[in-house]
N, C-alpha and C. Protein backbone atom coordinates (compact mmCIF):
# COMPACT_ATOMS: atom_id res chain seq x y z
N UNK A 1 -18.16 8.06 -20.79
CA UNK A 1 -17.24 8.22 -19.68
C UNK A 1 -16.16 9.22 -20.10
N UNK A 2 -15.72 10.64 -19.72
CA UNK A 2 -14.94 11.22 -19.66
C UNK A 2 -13.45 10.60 -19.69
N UNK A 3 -12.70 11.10 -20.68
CA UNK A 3 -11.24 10.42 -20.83
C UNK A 3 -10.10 10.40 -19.45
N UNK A 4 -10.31 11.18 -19.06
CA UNK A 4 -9.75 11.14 -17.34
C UNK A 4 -10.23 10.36 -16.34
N UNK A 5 -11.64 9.65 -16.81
CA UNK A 5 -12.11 8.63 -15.64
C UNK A 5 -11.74 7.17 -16.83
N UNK A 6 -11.52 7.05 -18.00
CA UNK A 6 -10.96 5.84 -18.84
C UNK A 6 -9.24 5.25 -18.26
N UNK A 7 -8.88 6.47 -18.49
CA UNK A 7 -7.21 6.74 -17.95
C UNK A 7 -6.96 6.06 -16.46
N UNK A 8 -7.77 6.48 -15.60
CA UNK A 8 -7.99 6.21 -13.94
C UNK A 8 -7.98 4.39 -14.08
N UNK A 9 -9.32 4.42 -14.74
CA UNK A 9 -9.77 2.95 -15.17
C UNK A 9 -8.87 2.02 -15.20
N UNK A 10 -8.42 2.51 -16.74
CA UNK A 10 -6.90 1.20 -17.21
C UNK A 10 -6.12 1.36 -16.21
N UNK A 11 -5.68 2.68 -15.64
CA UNK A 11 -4.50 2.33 -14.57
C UNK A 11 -4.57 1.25 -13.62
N UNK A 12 -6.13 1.33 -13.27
CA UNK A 12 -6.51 0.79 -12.24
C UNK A 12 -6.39 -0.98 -12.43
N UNK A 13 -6.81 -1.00 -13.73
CA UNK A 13 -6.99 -2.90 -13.94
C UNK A 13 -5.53 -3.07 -14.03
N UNK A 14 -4.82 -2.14 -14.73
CA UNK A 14 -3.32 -2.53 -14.93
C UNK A 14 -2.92 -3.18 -13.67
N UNK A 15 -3.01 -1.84 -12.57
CA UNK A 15 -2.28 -2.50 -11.39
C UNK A 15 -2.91 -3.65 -10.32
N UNK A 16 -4.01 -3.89 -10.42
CA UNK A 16 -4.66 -4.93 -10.62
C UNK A 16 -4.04 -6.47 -11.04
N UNK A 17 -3.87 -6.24 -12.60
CA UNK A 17 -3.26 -7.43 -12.57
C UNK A 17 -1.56 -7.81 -12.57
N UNK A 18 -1.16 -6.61 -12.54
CA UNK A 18 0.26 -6.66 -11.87
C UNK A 18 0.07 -7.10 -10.40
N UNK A 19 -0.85 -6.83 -9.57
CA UNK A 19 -0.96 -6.78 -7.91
C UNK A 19 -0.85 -8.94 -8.36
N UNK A 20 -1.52 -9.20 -8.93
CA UNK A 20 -2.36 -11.00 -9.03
C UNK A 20 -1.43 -11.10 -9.82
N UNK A 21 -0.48 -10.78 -10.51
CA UNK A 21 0.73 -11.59 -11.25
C UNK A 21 1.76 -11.87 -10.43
N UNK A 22 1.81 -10.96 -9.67
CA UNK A 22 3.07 -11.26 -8.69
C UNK A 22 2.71 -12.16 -7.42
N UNK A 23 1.27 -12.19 -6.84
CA UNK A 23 0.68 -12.93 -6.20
C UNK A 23 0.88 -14.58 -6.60
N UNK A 24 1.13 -14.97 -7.52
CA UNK A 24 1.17 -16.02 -8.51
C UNK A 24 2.57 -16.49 -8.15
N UNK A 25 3.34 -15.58 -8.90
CA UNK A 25 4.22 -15.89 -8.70
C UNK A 25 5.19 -15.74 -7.17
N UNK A 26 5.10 -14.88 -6.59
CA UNK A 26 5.67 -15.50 -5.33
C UNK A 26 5.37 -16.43 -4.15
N UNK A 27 3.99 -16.97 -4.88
CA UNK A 27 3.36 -18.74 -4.11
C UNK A 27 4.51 -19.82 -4.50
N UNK A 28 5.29 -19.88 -3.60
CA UNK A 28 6.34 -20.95 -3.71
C UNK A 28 5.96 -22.14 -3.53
N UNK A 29 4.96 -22.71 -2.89
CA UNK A 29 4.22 -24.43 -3.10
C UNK A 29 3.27 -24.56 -3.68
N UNK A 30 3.18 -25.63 -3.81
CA UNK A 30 1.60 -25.92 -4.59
C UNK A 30 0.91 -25.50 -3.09
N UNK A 31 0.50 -26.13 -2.70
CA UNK A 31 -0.10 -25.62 -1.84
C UNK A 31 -0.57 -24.18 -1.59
N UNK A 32 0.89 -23.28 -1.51
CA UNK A 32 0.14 -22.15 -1.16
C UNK A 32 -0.42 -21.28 -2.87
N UNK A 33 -0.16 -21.73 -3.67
CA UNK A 33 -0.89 -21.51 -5.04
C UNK A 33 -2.46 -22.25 -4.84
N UNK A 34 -2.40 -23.12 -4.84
CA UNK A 34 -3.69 -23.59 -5.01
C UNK A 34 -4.71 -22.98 -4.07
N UNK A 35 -4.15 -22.49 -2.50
CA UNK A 35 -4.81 -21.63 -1.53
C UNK A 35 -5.06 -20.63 -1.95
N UNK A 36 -4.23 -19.57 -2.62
CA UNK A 36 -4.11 -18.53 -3.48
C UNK A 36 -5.29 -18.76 -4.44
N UNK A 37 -5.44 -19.56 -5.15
CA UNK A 37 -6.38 -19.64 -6.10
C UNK A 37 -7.74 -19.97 -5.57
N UNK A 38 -8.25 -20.52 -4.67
CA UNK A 38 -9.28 -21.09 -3.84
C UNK A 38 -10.24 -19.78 -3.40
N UNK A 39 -8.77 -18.99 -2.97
CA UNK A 39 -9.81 -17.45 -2.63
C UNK A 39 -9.42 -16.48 -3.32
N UNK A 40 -8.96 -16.86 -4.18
CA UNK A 40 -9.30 -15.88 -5.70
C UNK A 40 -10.49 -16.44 -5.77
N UNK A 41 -11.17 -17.40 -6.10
CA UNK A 41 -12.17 -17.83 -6.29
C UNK A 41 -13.44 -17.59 -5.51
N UNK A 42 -13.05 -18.05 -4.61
CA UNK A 42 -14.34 -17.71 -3.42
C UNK A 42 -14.63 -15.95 -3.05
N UNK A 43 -13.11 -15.20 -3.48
CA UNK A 43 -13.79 -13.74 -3.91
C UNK A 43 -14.80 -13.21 -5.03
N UNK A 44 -14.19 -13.88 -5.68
CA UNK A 44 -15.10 -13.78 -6.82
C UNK A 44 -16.05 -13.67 -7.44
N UNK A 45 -17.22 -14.93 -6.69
CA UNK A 45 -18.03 -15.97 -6.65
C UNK A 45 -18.70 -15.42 -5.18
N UNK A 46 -17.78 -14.12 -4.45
CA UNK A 46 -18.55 -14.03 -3.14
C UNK A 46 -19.01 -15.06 -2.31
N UNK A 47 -17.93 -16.17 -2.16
CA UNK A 47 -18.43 -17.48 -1.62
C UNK A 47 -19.31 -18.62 -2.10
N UNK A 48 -20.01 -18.18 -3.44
CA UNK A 48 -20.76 -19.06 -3.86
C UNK A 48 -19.56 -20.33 -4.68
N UNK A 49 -19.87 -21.56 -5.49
CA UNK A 49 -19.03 -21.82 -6.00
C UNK A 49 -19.61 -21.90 -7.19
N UNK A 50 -18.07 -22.39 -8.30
CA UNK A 50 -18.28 -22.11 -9.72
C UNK A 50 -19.08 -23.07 -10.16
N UNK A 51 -19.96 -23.25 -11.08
CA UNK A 51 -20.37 -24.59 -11.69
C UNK A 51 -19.23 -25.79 -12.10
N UNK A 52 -18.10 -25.56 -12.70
CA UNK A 52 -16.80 -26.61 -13.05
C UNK A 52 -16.63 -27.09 -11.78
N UNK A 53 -16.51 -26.46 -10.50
CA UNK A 53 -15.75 -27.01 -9.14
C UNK A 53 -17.30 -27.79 -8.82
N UNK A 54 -17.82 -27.96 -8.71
CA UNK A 54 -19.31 -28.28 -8.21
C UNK A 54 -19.11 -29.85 -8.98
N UNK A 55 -19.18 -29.96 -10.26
CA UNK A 55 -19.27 -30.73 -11.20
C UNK A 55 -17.91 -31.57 -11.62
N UNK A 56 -16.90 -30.91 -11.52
CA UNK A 56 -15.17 -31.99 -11.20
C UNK A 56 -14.74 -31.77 -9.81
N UNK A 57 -15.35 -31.87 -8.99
CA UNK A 57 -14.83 -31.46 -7.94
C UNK A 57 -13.31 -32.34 -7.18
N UNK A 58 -13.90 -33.38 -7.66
CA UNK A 58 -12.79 -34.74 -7.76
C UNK A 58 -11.31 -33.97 -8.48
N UNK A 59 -11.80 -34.06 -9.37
CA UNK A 59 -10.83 -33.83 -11.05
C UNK A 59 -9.76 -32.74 -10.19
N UNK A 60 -10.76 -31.55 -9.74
CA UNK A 60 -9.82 -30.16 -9.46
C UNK A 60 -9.25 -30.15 -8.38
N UNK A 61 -9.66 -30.78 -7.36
CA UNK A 61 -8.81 -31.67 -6.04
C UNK A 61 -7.52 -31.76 -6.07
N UNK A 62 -7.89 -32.65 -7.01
CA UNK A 62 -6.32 -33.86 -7.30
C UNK A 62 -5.47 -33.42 -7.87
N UNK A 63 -6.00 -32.19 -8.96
CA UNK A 63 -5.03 -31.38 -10.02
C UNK A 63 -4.28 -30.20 -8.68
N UNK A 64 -5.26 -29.83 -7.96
CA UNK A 64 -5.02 -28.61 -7.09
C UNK A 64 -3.97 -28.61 -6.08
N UNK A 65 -4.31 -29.82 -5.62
CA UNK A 65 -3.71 -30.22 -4.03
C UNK A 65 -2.29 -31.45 -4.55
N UNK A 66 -2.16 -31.74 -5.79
CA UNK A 66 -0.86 -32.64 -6.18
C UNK A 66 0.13 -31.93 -6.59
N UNK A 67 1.37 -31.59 -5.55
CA UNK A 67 2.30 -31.02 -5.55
C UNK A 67 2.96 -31.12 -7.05
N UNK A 68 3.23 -32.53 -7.80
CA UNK A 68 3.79 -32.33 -9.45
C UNK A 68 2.94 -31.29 -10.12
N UNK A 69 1.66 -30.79 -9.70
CA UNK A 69 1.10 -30.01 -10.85
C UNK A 69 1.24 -28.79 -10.51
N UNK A 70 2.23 -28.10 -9.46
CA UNK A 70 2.05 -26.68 -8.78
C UNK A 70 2.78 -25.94 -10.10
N UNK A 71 3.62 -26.39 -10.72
CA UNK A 71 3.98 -25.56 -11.81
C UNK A 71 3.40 -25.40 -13.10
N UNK A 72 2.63 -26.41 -13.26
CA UNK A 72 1.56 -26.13 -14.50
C UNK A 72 0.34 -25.15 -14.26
N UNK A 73 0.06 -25.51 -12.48
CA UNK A 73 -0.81 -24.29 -11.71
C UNK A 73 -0.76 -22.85 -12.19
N UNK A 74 0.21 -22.36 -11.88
CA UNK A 74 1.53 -21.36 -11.92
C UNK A 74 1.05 -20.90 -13.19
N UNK A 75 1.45 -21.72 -14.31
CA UNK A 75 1.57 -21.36 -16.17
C UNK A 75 0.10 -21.11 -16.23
N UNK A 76 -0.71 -21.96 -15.65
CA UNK A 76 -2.39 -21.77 -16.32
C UNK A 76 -2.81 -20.62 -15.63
N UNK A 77 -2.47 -20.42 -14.55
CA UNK A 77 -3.10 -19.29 -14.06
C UNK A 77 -1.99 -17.72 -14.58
N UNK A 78 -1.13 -17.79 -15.01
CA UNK A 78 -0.16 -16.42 -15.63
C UNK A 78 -0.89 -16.36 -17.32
N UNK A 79 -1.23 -17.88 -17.81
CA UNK A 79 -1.76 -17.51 -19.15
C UNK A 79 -3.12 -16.88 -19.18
N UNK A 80 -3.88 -16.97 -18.10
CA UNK A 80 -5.43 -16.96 -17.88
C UNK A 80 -5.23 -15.31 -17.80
N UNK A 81 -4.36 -14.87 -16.88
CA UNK A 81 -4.29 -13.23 -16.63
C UNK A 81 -3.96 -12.58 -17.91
N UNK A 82 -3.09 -13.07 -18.73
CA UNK A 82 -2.68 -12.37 -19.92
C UNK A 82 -3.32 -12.59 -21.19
N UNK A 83 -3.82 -13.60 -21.26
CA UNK A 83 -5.16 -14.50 -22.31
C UNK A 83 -6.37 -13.05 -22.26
N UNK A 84 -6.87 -12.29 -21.08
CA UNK A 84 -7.65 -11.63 -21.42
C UNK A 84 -7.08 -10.01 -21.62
N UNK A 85 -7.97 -9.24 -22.60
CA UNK A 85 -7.86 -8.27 -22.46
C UNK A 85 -9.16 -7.79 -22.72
N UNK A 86 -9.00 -6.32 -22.37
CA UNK A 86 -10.10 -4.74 -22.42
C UNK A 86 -10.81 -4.56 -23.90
N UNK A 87 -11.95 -4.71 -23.91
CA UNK A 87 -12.57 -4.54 -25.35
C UNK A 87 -12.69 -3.01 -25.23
N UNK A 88 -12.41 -2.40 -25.88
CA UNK A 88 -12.04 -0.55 -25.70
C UNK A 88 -13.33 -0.60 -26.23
N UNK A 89 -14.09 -1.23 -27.24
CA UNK A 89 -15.40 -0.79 -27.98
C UNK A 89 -16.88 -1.00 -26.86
N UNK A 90 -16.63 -2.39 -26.02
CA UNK A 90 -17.68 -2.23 -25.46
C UNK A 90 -17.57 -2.23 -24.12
N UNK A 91 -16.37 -2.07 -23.50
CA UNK A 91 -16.03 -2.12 -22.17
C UNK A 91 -16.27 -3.03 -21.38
N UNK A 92 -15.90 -4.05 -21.92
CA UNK A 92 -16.26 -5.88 -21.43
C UNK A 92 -14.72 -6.37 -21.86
N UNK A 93 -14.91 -7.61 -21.03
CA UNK A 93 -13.54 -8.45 -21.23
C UNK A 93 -14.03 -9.36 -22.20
N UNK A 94 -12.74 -9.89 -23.32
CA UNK A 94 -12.99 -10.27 -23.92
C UNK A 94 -11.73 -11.51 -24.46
N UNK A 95 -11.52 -12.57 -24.18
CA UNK A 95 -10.45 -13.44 -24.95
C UNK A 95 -10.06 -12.90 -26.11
N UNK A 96 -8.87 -12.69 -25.60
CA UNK A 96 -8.04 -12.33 -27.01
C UNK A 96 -7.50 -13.71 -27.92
N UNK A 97 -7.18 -13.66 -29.26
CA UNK A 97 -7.30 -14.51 -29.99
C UNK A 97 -5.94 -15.01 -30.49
């Protein structure tokens, strides 16, 4: 890939996850976080669902839709965005350590 279409690239995920950090954070209820996250998801997944939601579906309910947990919501989903980064070697995402 030509260094001018790499450059384009990173700009692009950058603002990307600046666009979904601030999305995050200006969800003022649980509610509208957990909505926020539902179709983050269902974009994702193109409507299909994940195997975890299929399989706790209970579990992620109760965590999702219970207003005490909208701020731990919040933290897991700001650590999840910043937890990954760009493997420059193979151009895959990769948990950083």
């Amino acid at each position: 890939m030509p260094r001018g279409r790499e450059i384009h690239v990173e700009w692009a995920v950058e603002r990307e996850q600046e666009r979904i950090r601030n999305s995050i954070l200006r969800a003022k209820t649980g509610d509208a976080l957990a909505g926020w996250f539902l179709r983050f998801c269902a974009d994702a997944t193109q409507g299909g669902t994940l195997a975890a939601a299929r399989k706790e579906a209970a579990t992620l309910r109760e965590f999702l839709f219970n207003e005490r947990n909208a701020s731990r919501l919040q933290n897991l989903l700001l650590f999840a965005l910043v937890s990954y980064a760009k493997d420059d070697t193979k151009g895959e995402i990769k948990r950083e350590a």
